[in-house]
Each structure stands twice: as C-alpha cells, then as structure tokens.
N, C-alpha and C. Protein backbone atom coordinates (compact mmCIF):
# COMPACT_ATOMS: atom_id res chain seq x y z
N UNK A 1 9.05 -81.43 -52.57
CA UNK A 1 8.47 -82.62 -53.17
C UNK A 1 7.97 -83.58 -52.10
N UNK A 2 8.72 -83.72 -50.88
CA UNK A 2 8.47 -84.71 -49.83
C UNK A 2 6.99 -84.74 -49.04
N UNK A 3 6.74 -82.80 -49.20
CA UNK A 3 5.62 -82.56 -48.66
C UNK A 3 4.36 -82.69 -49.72
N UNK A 4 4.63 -82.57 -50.77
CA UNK A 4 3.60 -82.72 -51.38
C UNK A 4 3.03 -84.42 -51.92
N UNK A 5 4.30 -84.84 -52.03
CA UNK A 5 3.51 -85.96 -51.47
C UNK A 5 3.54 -86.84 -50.52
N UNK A 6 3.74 -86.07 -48.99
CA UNK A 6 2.93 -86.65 -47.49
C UNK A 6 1.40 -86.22 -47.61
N UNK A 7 1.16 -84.93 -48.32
CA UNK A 7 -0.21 -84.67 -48.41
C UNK A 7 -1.05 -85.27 -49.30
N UNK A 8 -0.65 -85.62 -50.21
CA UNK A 8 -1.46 -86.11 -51.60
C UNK A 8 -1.75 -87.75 -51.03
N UNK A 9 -0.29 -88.13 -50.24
CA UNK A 9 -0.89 -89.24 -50.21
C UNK A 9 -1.84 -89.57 -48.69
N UNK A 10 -1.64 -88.72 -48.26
CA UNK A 10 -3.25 -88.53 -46.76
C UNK A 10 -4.27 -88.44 -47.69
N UNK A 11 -4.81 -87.45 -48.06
CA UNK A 11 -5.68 -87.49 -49.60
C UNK A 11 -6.27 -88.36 -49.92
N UNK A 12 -5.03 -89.47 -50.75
CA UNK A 12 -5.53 -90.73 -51.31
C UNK A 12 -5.83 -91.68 -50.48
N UNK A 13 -4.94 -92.03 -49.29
CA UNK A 13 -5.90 -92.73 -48.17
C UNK A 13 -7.05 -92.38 -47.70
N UNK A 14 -7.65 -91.35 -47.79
CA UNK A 14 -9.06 -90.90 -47.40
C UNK A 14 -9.82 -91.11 -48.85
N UNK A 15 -9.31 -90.91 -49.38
CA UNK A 15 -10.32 -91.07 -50.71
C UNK A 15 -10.65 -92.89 -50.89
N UNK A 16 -9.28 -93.34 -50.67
CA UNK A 16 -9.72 -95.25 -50.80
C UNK A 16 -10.55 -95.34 -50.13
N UNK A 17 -10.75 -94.18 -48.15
CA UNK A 17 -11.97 -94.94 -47.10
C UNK A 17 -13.60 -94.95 -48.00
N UNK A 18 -13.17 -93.76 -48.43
CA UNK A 18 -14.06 -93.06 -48.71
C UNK A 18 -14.88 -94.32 -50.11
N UNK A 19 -13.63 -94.65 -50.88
CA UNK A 19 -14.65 -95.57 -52.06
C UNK A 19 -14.80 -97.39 -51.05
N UNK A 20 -14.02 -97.77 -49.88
CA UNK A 20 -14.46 -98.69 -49.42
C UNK A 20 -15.92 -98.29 -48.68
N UNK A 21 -16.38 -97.40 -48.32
CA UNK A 21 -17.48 -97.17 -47.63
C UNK A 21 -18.46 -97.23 -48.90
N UNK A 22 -18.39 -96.60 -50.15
CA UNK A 22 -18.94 -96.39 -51.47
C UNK A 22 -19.46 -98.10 -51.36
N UNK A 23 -17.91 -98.85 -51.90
CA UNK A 23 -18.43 -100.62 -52.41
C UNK A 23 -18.98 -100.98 -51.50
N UNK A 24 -18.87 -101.08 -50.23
CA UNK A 24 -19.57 -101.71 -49.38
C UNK A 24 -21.05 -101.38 -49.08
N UNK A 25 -21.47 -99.82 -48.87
CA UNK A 25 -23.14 -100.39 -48.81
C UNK A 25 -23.44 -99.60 -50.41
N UNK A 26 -23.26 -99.77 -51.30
CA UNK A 26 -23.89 -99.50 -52.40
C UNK A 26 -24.44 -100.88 -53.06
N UNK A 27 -25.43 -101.03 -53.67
CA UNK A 27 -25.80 -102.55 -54.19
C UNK A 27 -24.85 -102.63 -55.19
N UNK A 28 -24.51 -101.68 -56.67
CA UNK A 28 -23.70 -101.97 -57.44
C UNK A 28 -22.14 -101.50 -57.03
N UNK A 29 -21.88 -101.69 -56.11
CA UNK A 29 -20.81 -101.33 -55.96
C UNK A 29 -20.09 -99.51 -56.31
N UNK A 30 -18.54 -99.05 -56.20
CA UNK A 30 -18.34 -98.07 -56.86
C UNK A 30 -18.53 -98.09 -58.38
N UNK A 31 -18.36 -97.01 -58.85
CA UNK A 31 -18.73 -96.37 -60.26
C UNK A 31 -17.15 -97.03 -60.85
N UNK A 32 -17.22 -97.12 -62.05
CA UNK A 32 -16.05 -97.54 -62.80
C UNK A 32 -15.18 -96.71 -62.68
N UNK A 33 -15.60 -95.70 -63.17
CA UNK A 33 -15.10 -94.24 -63.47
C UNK A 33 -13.80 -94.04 -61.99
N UNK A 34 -15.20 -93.84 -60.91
CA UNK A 34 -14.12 -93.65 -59.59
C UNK A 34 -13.03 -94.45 -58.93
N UNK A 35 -13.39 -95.64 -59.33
CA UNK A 35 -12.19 -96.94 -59.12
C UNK A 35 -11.15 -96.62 -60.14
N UNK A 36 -11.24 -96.43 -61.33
CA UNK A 36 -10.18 -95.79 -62.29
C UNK A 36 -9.30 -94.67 -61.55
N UNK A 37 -10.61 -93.67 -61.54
CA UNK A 37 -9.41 -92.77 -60.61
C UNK A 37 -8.86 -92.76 -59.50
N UNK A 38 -9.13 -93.88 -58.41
CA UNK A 38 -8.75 -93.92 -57.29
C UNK A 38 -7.24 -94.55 -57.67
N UNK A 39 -7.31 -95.72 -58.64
CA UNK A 39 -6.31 -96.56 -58.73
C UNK A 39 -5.41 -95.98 -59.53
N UNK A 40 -5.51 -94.52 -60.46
CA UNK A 40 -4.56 -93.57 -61.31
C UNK A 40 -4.22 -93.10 -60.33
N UNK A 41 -4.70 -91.94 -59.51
CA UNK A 41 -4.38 -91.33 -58.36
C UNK A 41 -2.90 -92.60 -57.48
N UNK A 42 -3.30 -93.29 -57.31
CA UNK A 42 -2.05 -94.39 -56.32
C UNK A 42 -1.14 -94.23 -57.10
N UNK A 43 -1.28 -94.57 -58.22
CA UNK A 43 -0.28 -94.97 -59.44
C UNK A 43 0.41 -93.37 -59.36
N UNK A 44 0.23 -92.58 -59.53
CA UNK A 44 0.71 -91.16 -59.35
C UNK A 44 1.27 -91.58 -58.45
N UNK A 45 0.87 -91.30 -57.37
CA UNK A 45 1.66 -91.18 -55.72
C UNK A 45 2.63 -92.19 -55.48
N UNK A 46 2.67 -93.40 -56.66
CA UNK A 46 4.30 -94.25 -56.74
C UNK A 46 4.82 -93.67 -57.52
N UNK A 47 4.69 -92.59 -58.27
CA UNK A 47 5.55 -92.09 -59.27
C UNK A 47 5.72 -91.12 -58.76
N UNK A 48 5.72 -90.62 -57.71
CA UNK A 48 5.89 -88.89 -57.16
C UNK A 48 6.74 -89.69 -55.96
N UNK A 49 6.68 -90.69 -55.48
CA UNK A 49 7.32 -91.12 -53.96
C UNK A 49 8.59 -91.64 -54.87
N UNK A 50 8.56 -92.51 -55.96
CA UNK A 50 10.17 -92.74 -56.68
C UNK A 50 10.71 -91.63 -56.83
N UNK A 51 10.53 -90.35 -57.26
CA UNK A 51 11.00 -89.10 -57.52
C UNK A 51 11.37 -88.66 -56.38
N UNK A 52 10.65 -88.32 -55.61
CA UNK A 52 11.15 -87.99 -54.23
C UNK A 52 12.42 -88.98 -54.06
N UNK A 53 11.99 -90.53 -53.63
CA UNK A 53 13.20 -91.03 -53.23
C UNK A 53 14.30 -90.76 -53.91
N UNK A 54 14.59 -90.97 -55.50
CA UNK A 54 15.58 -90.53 -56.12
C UNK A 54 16.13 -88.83 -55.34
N UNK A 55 15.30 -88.60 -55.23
CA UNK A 55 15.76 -86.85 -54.78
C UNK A 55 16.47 -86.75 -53.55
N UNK A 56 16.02 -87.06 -52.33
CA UNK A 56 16.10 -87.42 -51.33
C UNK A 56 16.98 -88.22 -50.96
N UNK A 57 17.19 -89.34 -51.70
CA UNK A 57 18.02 -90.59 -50.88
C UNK A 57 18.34 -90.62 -49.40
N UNK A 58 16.41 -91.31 -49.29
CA UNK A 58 16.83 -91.82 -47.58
C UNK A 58 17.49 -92.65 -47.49
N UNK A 59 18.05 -93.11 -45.98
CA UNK A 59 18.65 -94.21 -44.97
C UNK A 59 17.78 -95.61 -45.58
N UNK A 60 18.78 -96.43 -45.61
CA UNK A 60 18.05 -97.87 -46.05
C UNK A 60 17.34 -98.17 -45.45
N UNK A 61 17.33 -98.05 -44.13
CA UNK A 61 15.91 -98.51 -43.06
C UNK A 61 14.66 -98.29 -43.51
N UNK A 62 14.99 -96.87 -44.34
CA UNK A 62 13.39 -96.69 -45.02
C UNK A 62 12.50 -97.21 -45.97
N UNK A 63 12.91 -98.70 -46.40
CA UNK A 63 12.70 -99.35 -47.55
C UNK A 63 11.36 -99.63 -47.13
N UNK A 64 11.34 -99.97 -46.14
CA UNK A 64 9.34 -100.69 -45.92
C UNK A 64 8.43 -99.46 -46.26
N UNK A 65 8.89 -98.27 -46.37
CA UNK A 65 7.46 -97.57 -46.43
C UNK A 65 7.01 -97.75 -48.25
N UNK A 66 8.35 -97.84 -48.90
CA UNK A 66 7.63 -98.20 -50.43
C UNK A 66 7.51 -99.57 -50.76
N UNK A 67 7.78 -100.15 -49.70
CA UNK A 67 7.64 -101.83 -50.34
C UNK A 67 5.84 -102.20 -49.59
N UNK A 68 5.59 -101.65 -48.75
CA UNK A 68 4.05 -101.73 -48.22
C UNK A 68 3.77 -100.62 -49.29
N UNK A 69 3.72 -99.51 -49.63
CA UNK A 69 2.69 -99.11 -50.42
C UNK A 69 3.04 -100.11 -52.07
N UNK A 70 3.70 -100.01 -52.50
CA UNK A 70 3.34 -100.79 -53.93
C UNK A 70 2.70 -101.75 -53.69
N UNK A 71 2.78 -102.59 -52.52
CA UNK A 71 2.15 -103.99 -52.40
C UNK A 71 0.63 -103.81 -52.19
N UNK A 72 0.52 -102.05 -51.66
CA UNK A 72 -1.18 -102.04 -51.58
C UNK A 72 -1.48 -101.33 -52.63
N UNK A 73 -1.00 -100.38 -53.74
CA UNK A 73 -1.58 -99.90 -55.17
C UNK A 73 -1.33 -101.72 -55.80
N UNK A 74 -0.56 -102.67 -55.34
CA UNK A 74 -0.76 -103.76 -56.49
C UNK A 74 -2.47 -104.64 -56.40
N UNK A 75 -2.72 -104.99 -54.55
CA UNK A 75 -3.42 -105.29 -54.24
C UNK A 75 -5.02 -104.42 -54.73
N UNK A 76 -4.61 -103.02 -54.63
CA UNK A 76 -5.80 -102.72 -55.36
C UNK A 76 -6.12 -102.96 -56.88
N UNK A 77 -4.79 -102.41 -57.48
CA UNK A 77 -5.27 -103.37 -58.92
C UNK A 77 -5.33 -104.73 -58.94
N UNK A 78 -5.30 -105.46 -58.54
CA UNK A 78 -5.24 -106.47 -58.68
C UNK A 78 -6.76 -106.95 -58.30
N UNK A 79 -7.27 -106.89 -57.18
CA UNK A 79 -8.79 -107.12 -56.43
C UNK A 79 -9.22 -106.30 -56.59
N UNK A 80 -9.58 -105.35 -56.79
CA UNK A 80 -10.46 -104.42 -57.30
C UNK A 80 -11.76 -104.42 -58.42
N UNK A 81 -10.49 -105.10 -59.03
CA UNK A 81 -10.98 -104.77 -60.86
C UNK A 81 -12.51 -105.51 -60.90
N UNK A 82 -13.52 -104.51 -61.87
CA UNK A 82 -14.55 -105.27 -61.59
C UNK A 82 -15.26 -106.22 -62.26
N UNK A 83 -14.15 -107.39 -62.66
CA UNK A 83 -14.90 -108.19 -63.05
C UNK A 83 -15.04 -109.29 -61.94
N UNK A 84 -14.36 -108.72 -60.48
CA UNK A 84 -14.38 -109.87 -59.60
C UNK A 84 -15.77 -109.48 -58.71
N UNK A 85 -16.09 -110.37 -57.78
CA UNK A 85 -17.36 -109.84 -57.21
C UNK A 85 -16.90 -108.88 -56.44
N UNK A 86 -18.73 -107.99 -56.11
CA UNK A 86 -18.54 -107.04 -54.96
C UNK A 86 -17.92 -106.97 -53.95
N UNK A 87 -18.23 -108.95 -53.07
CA UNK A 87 -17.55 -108.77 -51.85
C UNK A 87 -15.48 -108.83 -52.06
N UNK A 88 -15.52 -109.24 -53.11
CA UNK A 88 -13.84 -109.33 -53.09
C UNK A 88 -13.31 -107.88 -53.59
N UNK A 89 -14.31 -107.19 -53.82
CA UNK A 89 -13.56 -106.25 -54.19
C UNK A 89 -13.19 -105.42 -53.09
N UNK A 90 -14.67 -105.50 -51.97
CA UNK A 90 -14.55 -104.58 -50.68
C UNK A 90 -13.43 -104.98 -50.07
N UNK A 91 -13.16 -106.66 -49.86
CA UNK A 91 -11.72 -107.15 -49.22
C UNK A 91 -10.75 -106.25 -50.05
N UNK A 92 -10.75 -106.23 -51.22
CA UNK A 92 -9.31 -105.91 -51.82
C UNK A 92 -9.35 -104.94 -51.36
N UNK A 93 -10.15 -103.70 -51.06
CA UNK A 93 -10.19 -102.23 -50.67
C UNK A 93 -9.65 -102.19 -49.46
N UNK A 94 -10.20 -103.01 -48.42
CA UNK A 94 -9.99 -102.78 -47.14
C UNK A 94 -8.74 -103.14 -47.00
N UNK A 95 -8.41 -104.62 -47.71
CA UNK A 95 -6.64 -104.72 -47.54
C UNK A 95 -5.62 -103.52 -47.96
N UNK A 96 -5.80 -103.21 -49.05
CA UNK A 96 -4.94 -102.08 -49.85
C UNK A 96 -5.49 -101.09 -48.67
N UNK A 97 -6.17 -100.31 -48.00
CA UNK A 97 -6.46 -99.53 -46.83
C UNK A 97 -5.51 -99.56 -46.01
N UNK A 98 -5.85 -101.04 -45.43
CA UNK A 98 -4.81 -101.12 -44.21
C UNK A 98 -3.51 -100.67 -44.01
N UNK A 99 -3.06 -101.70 -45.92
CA UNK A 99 -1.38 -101.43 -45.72
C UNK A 99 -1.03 -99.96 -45.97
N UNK A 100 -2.33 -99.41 -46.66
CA UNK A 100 -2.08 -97.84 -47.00
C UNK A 100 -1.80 -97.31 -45.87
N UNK A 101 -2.29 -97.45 -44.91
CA UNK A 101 -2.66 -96.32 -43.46
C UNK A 101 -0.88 -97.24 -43.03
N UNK A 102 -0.84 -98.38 -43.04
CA UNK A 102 0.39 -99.19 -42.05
C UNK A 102 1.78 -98.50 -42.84
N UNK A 103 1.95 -98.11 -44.21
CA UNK A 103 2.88 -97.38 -44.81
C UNK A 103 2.98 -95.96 -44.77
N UNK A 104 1.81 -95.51 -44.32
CA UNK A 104 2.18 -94.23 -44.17
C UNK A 104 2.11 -93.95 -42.72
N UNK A 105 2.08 -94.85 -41.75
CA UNK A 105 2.68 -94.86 -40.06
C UNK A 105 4.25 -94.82 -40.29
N UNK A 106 4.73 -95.60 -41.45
CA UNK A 106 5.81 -95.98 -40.88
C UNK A 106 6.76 -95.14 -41.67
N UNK A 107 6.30 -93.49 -42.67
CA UNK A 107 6.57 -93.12 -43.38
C UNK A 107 6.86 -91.83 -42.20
N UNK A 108 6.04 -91.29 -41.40
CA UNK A 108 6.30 -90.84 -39.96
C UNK A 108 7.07 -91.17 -39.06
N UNK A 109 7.62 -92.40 -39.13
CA UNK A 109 8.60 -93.29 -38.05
C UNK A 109 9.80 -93.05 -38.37
C-alpha cells in the first residue's frame, strides 16, 4: 500500500505541474473537467495515505508529511475553484505545488 501510494502520489504532483503550466499560459485557463480531476485524484491520495497510515502506524515524527499535504489538497480546493480569477487560481496551484513537492521531501526523510 505504502508503495502505491509513493507512486500515485509522484503522479499527482506532476499532473498539478502539469495543470499549473495549463492555467498559466492558457487564456481560459484549465478545463473544468481537468481541475475536477486533478482535485478527485488528491482527494484519493488522502484517502489511500489515511489507510496506509492506519496500516502502517508510523513514528510520531511523521506527522508533517500529512499535515502539509491536506493543507495543499485544502489550498487547492479552496483557490482553485473557478469562480475565482485566473491569476488566483495559478497562485493557488503553485502554492498547493510547493507544499505538494515540500511533503513529499519530507515523506523520504
């Protein structure tokens, strides 16, 4: 389970670069459709990383790697959604990015 989702969630961090590169030079931004699935896809990968943890029961030290990712699947729903403008949405992308890539450094650590 652990491995499948270290991979799924490399995956989904490439797929967020992939729709921040989309919002940013597209005039209308991403497609509805693909922001839906980018942000189901996350939502999965917190429901496959609780399972794991339940399974697993790491060392308490390991609490930051799920407290940075929920905070970046929240940040993407949250700024994303498109009724806010283009440019806030690219921020929300790039933030939820960051902490994506900064939680899964520290998911390796």
């Amino acid at each position: 389970m652990r491995s499948f989702h270290m991979v799924f969630g490399i995956l989904l961090i490439a797929l967020a670069i992939v729709v921040v590169i989309w919002e940013s030079s597209s005039k209308k931004g991403v497609p509805r459709a693909l922001r839906g699935a980018t942000i189901g896809l996350l939502d999965l990968e917190i429901l496959i990383g609780i399972v794991t943890w339940i399974v697993r029961t790491p060392h308490w030290s390991f609490v930051w790697h799920p407290i940075f990712m929920i905070v970046a699947v929240l940040i993407a729903h949250i700024m994303t959604t498109m009724r806010r403008p283009r440019s806030q949405r690219v921020i929300g992308w790039i933030i939820a990015d960051v902490i994506l890539i900064l939680g899964a450094v520290l998911f390796y650590h």
